[in-house]
Protein backbone atom coordinates (compact mmCIF):
# COMPACT_ATOMS: atom_id res chain seq x y z
CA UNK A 1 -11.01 27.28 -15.53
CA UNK A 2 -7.33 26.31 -16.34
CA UNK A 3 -7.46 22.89 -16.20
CA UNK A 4 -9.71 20.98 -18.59
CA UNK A 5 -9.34 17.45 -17.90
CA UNK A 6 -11.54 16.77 -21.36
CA UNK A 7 -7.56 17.70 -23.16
CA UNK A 8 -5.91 16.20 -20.86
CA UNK A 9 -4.44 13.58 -23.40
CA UNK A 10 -3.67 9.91 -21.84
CA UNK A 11 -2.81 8.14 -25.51
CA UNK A 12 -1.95 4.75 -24.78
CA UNK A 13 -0.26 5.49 -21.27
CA UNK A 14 -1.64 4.37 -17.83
CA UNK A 15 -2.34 7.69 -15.95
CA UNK A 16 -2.72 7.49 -12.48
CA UNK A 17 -5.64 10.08 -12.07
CA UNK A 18 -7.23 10.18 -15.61
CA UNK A 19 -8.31 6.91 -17.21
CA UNK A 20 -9.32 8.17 -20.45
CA UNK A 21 -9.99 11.99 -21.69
CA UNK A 22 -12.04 13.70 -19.46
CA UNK A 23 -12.77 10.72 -17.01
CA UNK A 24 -11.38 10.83 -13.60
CA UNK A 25 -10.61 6.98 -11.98
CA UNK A 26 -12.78 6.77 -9.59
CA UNK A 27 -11.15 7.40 -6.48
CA UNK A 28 -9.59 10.99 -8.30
CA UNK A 29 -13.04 12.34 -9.13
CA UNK A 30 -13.57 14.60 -6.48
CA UNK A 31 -9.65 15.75 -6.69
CA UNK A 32 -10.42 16.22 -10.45
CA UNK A 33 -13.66 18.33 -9.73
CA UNK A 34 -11.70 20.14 -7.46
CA UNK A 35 -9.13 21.26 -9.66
CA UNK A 36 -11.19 21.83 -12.79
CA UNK A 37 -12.86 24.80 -10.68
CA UNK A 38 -9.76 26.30 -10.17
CA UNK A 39 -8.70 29.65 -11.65
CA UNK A 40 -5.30 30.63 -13.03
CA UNK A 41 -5.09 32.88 -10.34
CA UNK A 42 -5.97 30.04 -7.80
CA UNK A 43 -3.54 27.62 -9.10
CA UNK A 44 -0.57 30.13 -8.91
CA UNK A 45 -1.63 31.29 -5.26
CA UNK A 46 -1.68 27.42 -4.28
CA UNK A 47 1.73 27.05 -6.21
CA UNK A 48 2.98 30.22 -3.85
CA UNK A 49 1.78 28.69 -0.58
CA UNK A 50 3.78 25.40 -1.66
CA UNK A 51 6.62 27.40 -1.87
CA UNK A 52 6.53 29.41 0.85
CA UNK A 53 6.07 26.64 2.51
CA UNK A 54 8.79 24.70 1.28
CA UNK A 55 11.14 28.27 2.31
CA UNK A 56 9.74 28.70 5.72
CA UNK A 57 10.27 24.85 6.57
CA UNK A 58 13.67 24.92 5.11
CA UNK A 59 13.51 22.23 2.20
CA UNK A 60 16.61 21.38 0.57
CA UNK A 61 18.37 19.19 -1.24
CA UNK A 62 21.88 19.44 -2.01
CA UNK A 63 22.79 18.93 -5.21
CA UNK A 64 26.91 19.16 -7.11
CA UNK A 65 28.39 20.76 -10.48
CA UNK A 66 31.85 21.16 -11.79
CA UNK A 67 30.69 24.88 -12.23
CA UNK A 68 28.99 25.58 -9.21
CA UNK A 69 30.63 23.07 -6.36
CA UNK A 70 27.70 22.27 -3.26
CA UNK A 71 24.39 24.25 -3.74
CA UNK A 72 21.47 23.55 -1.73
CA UNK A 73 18.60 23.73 -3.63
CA UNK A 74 14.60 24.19 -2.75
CA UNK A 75 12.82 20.99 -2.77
CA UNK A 76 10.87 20.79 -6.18
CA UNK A 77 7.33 19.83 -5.56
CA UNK A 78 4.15 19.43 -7.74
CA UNK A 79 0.67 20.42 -5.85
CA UNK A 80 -1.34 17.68 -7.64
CA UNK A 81 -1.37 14.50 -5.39
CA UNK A 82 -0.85 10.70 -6.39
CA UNK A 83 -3.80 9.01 -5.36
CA UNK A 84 -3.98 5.18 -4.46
CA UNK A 85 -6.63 3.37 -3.78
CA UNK A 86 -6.32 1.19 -0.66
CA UNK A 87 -7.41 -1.64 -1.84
CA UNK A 88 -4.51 -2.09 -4.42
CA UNK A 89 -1.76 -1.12 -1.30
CA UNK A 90 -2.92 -3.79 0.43
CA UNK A 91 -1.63 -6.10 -2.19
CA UNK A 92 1.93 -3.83 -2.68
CA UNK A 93 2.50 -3.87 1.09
CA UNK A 94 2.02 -7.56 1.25
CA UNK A 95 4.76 -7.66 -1.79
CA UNK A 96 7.07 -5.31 -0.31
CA UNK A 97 6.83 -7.09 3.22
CA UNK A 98 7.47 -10.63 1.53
CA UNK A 99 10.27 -8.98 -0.55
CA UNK A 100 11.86 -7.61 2.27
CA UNK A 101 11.64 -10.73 4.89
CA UNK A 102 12.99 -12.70 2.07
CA UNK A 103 16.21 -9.90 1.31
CA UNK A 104 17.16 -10.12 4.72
CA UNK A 105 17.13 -14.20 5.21
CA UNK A 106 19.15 -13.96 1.73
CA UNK A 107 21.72 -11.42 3.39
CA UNK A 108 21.99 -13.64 6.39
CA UNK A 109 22.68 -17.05 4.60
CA UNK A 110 25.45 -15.24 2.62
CA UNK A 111 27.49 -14.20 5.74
CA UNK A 112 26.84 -17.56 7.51
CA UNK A 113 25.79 -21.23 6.00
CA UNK A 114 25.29 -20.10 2.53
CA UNK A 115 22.92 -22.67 1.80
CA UNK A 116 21.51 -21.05 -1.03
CA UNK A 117 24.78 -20.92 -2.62
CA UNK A 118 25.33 -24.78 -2.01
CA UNK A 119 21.81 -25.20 -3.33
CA UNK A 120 22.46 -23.89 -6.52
CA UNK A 121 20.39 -21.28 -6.45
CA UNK A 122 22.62 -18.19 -6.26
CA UNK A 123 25.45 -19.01 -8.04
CA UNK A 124 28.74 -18.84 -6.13
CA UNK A 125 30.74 -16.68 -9.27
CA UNK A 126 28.27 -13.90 -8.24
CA UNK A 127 28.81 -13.59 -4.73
CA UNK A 128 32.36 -14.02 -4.96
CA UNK A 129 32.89 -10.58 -7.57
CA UNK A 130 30.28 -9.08 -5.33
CA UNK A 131 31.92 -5.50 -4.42
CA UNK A 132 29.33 -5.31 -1.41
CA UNK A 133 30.04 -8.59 0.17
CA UNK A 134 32.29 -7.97 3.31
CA UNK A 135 34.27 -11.38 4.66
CA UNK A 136 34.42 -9.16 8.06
CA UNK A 137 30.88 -9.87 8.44
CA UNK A 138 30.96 -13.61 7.94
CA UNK A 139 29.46 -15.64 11.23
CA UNK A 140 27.56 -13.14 12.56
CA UNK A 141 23.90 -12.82 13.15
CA UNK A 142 22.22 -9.80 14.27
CA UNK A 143 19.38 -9.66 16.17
CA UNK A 144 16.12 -11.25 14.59
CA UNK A 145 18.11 -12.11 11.38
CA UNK A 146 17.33 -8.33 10.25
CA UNK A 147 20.19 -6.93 8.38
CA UNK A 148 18.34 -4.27 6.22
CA UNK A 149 16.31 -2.76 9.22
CA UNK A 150 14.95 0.45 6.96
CA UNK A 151 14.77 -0.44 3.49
CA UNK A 152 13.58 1.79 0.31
CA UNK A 153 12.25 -0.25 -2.77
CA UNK A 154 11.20 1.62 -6.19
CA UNK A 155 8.11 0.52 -7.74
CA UNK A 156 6.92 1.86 -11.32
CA UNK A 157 3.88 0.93 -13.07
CA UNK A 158 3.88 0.26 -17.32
CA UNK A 159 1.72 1.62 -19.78
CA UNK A 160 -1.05 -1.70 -19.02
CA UNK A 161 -1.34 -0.76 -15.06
CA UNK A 162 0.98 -3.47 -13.95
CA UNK A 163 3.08 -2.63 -10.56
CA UNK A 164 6.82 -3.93 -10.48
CA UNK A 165 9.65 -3.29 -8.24
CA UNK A 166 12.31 -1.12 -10.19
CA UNK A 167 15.08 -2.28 -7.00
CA UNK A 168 15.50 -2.51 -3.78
CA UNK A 169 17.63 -0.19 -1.77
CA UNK A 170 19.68 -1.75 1.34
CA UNK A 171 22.04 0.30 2.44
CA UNK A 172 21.56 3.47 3.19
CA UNK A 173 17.95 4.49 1.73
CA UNK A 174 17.31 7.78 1.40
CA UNK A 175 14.03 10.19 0.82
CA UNK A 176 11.80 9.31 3.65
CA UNK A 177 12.04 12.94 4.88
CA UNK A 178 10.70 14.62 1.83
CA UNK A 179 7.40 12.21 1.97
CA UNK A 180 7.02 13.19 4.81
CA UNK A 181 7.39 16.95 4.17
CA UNK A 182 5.63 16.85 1.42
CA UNK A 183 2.12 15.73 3.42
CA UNK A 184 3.36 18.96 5.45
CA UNK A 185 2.90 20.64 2.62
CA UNK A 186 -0.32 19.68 0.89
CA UNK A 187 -1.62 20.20 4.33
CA UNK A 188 -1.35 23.87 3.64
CA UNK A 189 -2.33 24.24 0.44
CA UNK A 190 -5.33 21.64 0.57
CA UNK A 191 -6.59 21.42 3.72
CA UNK A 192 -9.86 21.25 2.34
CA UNK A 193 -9.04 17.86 0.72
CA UNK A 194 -7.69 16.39 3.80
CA UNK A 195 -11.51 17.04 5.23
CA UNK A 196 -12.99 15.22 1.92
CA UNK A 197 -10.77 12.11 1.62
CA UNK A 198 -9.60 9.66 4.04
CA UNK A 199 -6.00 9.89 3.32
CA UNK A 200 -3.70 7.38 5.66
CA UNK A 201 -1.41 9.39 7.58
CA UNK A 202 2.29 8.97 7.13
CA UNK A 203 2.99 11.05 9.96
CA UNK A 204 3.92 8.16 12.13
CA UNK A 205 7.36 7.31 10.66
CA UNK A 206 9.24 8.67 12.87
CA UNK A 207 7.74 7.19 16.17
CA UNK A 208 7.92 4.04 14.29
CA UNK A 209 11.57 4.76 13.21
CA UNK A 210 12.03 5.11 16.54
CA UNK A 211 10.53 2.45 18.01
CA UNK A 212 12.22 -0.43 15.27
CA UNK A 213 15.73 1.25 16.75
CA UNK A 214 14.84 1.60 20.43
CA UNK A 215 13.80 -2.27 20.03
CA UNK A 216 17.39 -3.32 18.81
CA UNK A 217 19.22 -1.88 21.85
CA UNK A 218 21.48 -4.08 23.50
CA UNK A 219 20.91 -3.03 26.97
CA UNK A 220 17.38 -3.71 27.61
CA UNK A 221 16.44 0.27 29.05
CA UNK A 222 13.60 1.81 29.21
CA UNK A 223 15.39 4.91 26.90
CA UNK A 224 18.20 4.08 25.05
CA UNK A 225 20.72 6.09 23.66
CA UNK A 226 20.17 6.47 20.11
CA UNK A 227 22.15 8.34 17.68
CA UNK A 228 22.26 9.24 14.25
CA UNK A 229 25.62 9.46 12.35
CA UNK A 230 26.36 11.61 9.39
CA UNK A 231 29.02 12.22 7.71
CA UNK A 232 28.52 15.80 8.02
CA UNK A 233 27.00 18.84 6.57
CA UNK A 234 28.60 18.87 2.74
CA UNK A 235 26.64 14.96 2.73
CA UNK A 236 23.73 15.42 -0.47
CA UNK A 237 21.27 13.95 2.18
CA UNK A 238 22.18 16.03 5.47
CA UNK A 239 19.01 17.80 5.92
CA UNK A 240 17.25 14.11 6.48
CA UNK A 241 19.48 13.32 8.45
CA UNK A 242 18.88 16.48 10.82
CA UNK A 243 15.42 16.23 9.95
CA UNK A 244 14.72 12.39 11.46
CA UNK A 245 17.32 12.72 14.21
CA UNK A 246 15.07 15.95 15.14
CA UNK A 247 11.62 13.84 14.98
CA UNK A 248 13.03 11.04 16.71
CA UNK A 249 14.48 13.33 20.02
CA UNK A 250 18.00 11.53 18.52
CA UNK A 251 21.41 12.77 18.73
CA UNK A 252 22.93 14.00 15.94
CA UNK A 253 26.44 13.12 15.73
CA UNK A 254 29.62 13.24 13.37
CA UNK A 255 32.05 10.12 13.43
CA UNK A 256 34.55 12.48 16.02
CA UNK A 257 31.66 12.55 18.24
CA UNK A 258 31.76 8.71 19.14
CA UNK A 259 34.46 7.04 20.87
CA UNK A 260 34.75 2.86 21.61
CA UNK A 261 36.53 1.75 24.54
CA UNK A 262 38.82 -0.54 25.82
CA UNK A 263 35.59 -2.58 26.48
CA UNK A 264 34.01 -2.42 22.82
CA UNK A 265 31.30 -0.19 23.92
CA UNK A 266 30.71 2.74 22.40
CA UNK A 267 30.04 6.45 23.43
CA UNK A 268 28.99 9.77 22.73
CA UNK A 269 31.34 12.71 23.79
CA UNK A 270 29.02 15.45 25.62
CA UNK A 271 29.43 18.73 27.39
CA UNK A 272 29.07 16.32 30.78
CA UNK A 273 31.47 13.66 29.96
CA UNK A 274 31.42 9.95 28.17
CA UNK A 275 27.27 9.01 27.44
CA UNK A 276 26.79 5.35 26.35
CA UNK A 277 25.39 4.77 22.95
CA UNK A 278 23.33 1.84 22.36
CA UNK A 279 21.88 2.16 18.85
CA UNK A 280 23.03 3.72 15.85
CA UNK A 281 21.47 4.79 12.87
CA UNK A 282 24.28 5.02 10.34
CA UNK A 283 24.07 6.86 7.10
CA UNK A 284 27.74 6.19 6.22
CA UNK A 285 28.67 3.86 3.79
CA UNK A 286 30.44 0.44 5.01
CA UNK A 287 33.70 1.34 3.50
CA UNK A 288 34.06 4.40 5.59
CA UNK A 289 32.31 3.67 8.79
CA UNK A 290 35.19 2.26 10.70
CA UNK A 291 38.86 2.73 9.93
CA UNK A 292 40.28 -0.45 11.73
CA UNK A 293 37.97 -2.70 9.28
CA UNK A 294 37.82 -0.34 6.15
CA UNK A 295 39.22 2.32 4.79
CA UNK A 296 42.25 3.17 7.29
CA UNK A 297 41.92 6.52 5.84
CA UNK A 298 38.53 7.69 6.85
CA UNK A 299 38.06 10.36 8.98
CA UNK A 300 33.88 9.96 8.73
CA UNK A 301 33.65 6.88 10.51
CA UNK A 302 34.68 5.31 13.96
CA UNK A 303 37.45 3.21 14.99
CA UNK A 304 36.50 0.38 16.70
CA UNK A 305 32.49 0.40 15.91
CA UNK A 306 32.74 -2.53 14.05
CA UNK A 307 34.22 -4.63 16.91
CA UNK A 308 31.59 -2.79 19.35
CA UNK A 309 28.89 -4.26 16.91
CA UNK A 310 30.14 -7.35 16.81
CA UNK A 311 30.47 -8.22 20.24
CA UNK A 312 27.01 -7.22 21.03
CA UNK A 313 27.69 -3.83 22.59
CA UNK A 314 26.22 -1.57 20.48
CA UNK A 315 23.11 -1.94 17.62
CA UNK A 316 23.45 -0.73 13.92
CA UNK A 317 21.12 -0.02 11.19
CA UNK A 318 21.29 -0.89 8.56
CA UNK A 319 23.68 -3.52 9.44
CA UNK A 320 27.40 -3.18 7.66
CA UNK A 321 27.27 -5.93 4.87
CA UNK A 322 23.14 -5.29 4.05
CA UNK A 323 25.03 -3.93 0.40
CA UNK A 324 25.18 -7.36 -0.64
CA UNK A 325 21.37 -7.55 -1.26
CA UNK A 326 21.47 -3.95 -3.23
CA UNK A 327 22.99 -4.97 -6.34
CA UNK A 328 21.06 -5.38 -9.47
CA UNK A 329 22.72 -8.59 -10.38
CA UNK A 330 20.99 -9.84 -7.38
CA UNK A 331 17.80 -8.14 -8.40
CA UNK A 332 17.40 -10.56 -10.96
CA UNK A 333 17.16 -13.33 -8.69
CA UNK A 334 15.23 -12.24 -5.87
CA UNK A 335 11.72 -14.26 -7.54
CA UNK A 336 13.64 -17.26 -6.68
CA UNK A 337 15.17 -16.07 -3.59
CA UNK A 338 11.17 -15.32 -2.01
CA UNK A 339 10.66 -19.15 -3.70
CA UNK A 340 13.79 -20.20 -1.96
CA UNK A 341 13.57 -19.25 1.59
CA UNK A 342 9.63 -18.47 1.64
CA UNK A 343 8.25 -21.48 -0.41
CA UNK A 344 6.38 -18.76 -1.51
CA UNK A 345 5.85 -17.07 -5.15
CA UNK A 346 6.70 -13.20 -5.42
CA UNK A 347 3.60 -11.38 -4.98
CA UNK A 348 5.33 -8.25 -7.01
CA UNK A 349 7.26 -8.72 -10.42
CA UNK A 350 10.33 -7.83 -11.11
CA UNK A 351 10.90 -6.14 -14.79
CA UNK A 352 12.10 -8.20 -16.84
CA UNK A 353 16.10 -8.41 -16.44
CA UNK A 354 19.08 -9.62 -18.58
CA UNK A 355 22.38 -10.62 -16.53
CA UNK A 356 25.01 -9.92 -18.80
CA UNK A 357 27.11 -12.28 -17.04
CA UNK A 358 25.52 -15.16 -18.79
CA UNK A 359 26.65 -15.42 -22.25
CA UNK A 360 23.15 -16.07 -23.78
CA UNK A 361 21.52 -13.09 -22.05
CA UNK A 362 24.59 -10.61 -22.68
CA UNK A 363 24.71 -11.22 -26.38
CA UNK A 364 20.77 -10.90 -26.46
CA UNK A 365 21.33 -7.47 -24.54
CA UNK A 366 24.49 -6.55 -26.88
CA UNK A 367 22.60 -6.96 -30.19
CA UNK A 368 19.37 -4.83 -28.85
CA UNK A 369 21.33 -2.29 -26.54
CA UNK A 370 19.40 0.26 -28.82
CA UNK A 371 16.16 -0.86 -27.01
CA UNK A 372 17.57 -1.79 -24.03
CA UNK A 373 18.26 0.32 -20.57
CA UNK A 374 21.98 -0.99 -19.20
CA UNK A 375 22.66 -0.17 -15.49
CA UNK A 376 25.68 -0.71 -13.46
CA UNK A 377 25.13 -3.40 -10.55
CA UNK A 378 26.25 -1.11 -7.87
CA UNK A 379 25.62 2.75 -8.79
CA UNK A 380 22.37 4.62 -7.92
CA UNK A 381 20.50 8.25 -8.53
CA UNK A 382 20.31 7.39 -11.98
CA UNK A 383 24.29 7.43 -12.70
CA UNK A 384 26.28 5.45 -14.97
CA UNK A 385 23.05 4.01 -17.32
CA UNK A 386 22.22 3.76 -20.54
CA UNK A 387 18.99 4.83 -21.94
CA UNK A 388 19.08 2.71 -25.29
CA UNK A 389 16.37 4.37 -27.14
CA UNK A 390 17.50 8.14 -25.61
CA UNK A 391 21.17 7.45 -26.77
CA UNK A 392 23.40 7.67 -28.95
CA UNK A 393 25.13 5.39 -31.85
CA UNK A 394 28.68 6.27 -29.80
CA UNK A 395 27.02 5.50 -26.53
CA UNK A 396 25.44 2.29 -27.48
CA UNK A 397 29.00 1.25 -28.44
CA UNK A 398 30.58 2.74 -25.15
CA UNK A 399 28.31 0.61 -22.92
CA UNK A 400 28.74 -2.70 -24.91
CA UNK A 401 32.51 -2.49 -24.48
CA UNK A 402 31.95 -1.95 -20.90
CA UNK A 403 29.98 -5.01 -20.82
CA UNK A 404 32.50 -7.01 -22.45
CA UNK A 405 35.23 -5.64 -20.39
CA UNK A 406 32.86 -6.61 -17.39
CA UNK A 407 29.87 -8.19 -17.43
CA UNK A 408 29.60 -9.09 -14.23
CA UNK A 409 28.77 -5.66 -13.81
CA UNK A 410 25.84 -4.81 -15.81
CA UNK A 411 22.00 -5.45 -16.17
CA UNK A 412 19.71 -4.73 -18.93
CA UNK A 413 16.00 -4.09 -19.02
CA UNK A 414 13.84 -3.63 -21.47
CA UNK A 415 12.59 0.02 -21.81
CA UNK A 416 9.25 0.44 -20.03
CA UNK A 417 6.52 2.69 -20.71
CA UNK A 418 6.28 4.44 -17.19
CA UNK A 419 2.51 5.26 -15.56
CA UNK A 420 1.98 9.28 -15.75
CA UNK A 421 0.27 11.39 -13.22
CA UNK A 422 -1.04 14.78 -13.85
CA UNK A 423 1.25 17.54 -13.30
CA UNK A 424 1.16 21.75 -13.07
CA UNK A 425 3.22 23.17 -16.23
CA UNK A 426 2.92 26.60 -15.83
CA UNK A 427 -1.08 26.70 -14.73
CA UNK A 428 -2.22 23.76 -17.26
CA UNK A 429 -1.99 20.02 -16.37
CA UNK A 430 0.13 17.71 -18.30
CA UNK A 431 1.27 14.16 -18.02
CA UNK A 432 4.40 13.21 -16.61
CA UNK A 433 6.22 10.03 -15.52
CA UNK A 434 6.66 8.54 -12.14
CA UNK A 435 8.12 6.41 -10.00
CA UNK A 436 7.32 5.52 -6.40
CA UNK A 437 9.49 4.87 -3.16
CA UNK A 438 7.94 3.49 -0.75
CA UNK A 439 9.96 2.64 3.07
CA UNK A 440 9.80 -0.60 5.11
CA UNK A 441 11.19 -0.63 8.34
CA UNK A 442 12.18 -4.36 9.69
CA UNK A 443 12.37 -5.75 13.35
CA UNK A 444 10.28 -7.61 15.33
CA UNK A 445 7.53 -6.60 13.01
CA UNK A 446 7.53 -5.54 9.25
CA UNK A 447 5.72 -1.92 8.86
CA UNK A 448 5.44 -0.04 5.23
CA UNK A 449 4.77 3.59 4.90
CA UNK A 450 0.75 4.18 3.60
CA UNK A 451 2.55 5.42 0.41
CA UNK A 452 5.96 6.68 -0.04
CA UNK A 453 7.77 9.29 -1.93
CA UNK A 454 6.58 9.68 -5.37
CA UNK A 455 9.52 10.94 -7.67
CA UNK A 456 8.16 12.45 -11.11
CA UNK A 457 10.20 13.55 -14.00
CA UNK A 458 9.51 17.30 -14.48
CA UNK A 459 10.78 17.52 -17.98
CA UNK A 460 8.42 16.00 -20.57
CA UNK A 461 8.79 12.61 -22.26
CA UNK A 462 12.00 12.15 -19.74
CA UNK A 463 12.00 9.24 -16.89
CA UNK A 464 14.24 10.54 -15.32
CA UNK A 465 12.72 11.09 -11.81
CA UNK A 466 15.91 11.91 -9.67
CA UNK A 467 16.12 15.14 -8.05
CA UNK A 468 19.89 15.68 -8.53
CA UNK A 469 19.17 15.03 -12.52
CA UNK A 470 16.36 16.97 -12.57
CA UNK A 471 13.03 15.58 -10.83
CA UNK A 472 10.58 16.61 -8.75
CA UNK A 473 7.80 15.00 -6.18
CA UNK A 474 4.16 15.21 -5.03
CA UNK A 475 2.38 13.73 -2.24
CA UNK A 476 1.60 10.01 -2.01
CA UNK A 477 -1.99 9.71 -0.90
CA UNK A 478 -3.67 6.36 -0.17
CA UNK A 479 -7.24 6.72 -0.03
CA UNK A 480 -9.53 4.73 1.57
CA UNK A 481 -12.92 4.46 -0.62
CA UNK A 482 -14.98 2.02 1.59
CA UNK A 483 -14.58 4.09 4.54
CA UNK A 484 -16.27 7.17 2.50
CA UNK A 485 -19.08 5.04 1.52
């Protein structure tokens, strides 16, 4: 037997399996039995079939070096599941559904009364240096108030077992794809699980997907043309984006595929002519989705989209100007924005966070940056933070003078003890940390994935859960325990 779950050591960490040495939560024990029987020879032929699996269904992620330029790289993938009990999802997708409803009548104010503003909630200094605010948006409405139709929002746990949100992700959220590979996957290597547990599917994204987008069409068809834009096959995410344009029976199309007209409507250049598009799923960045608005340089994007959109003629998701809402300045504040437009308290926390913008808080976050971890309002995968305790006396003194230069800027939080899960190191178990994204898609209704993509840093002791810096995943699997009663 390779895996002894009696030296499995937990110390003073929350592990999402193991509770203490040897003792399986309760809805892990039979995954734990099952493992513990395993073999060394078992584990590595289950660690094969993930692999091949991974080859035969083409899993990449594309990753960039100074040395090495572009390289695609096989998706990196741990066999042992995260298990969630049901009952605590429940709570998390009621958080993540009040979060959301409450991020998109926030984005909406902004770009129309701006009560919250006047209120003095939000204060207007913020929204004014706001890089992702975009005055070409202001008046406008779309459909249902929604703004941030698919939305990705990172939840950790802390060494105690409590669940916050790390951030919210607004614009273009990325990752669904690989959760839902991933259950592919285990499917392969554990069918036998599948048979023991009842595991929600997550299988229904794309239909759902789907559905949210077929909803927001203009012209009120039975089948709408929906199409999903890229900005090509060099772009880090491509193979989602060929991936859920696939599921979805979409069109896959490159900004030089679309065309607006004289009329503001927009269409797709095919083999038979002119087609009429009437919903697109975007995974361009505002600044170079339409030339006319943006950047008159961009070659990615489509001239003229942005008037389509506006006069009514054509749907997009996320909506151009969602950014506003991913910033981690306005992280900070979204307790009060669910209080604000909700009358409602947050159901999840929010880890505890420093605006260095106010002069009490910066020097506070100045004076500890040693303990602290600093991160840029607008950058994500991990890039341009500080890890206070991982860093050095030069870098703490770097990011302060960044701070003073701009505080407007920067965040701190204090440096959290992140849940572990078990994880295959060679053919032993050992804890690692984790993180977990899961998606919420926003129309009419408000869905959340059972689960999400669980990011875990492969190196031990790191955080670090990105796959570009390292990371790797494993299957989300929310199990039902009443139902097996």
């Amino acid at each position: 037997m390779a895996i002894r779950w009696g030296s499995y050591k937990v110390k003073n960490l929350h592990d999402e399996l193991i509770r203490a040495a040897g003792k399986p939560r309760d809805y892990a024990s039979d995954l734990c039995e099952y493992l513990r029987d395993l073999s060394d020879k078992d584990i590595n032929e289950l660690k094969a079939a993930a692999d091949s699996a991974i080859h035969v269904m083409g899993i990449t992620f594309r990753v960039y070096s100074e040395e090495e330029g572009s390289i695609d790289r096989a998706w990196p993938f741990d066999i042992i599941p995260r298990l969630i009990d049901k009952k605590e999802w429940d709570e998390i997708e009621s958080g993540l559904k009040q979060r959301v409803k409450a991020l998109n009548m926030f984005i909406d104010d902004l770009y129309n009364d701006q009560n919250i503003v006047k209120d003095g909630i939000f204060p207007a200094s913020l929204l004014k240096k706001s890089k992702n605010f975009l005055p070409q948006c202001k008046g406008f409405s779309p459909p249902h108030g929604v703004w941030a139709h698919i939305c990705g929002s990172d939840l950790v746990r802390d060494n105690k077992g409590t669940v916050y949100v790390l951030e919210d992700n607004l614009r273009v959220p990325s990752g669904v794809s690989y959760m839902l590979e991933n259950r592919h996957v285990m499917k392969r290597v554990f069918p036998e699980m599948f048979a023991k547990y009842n595991i929600l599917p997550v299988d229904d994204y794309p239909s759902q997907l789907y559905d949210m987008l077929a909803e927001m069409s203009p012209r009120k068809i039975e089948e709408p043309e929906i199409v999903v834009l890229t900005p090509g096959i060099y772009n880090s995410a491509y193979f989602e984006h060929a991936y859920l344009a696939q599921q979805m029976g979409a069109e896959l199309v490159i900004g030089s595929d679309l065309v607006v007209d004289e009329d503001d409507c927009v269409y797709m250049r095919t083999i038979n002519g002119l087609s009429r598009v009437d919903v697109i799923y975007r995974r361009i960045d505002d600044w170079f989705i339409d030339p006319e608005v943006f950047h008159p340089d961009s070659v990615l994007g489509v001239p003229g989209i942005i008037r389509a959109w506006k006069a009514g003629n054509v749907a997009l998701a996320n909506a151009p100007g969602s950014g506003v809402a991913d910033d981690k300045v306005v992280y900070a504040y979204v307790p009060q924005i669910i209080e604000y437009y909700l009358g409602e308290k947050a159901i999840l926390a929010n880890v505890p966070t420093y605006k260095c913008n106010n002069k009490q808080e910066r020097e506070y976050v100045l004076e500890n940056i040693h303990e602290m971890v600093v991160k840029p309002a607008n950058e994500s995968g991990g890039y341009g933070m500080l890890i206070g305790p991982h860093a050095s006396e030069a870098e703490h003194e770097k990011f302060r003078k960044l701070i003073k230069a701009d505080p407007r800027n920067y965040v701190a939080q204090p440096m959290l003890i992140l849940s572990t899960a078990p994880t295959m190191v060679g053919t032993k178990a050992e804890p690692r940390h984790l993180d977990l994204r899961p998606f919420i898609l926003s129309g009419k209704d408000v869905n959340v994935t059972m689960g999400g993509l669980t990011r875990v840093a492969l190196e031990k002791g790191s955080t670090v859960v990105n796959s570009s810096q390292g990371g790797g995943s494993k299957d989300t699997w929310i199990v039902d325990m009443e139902d097996e009663e």
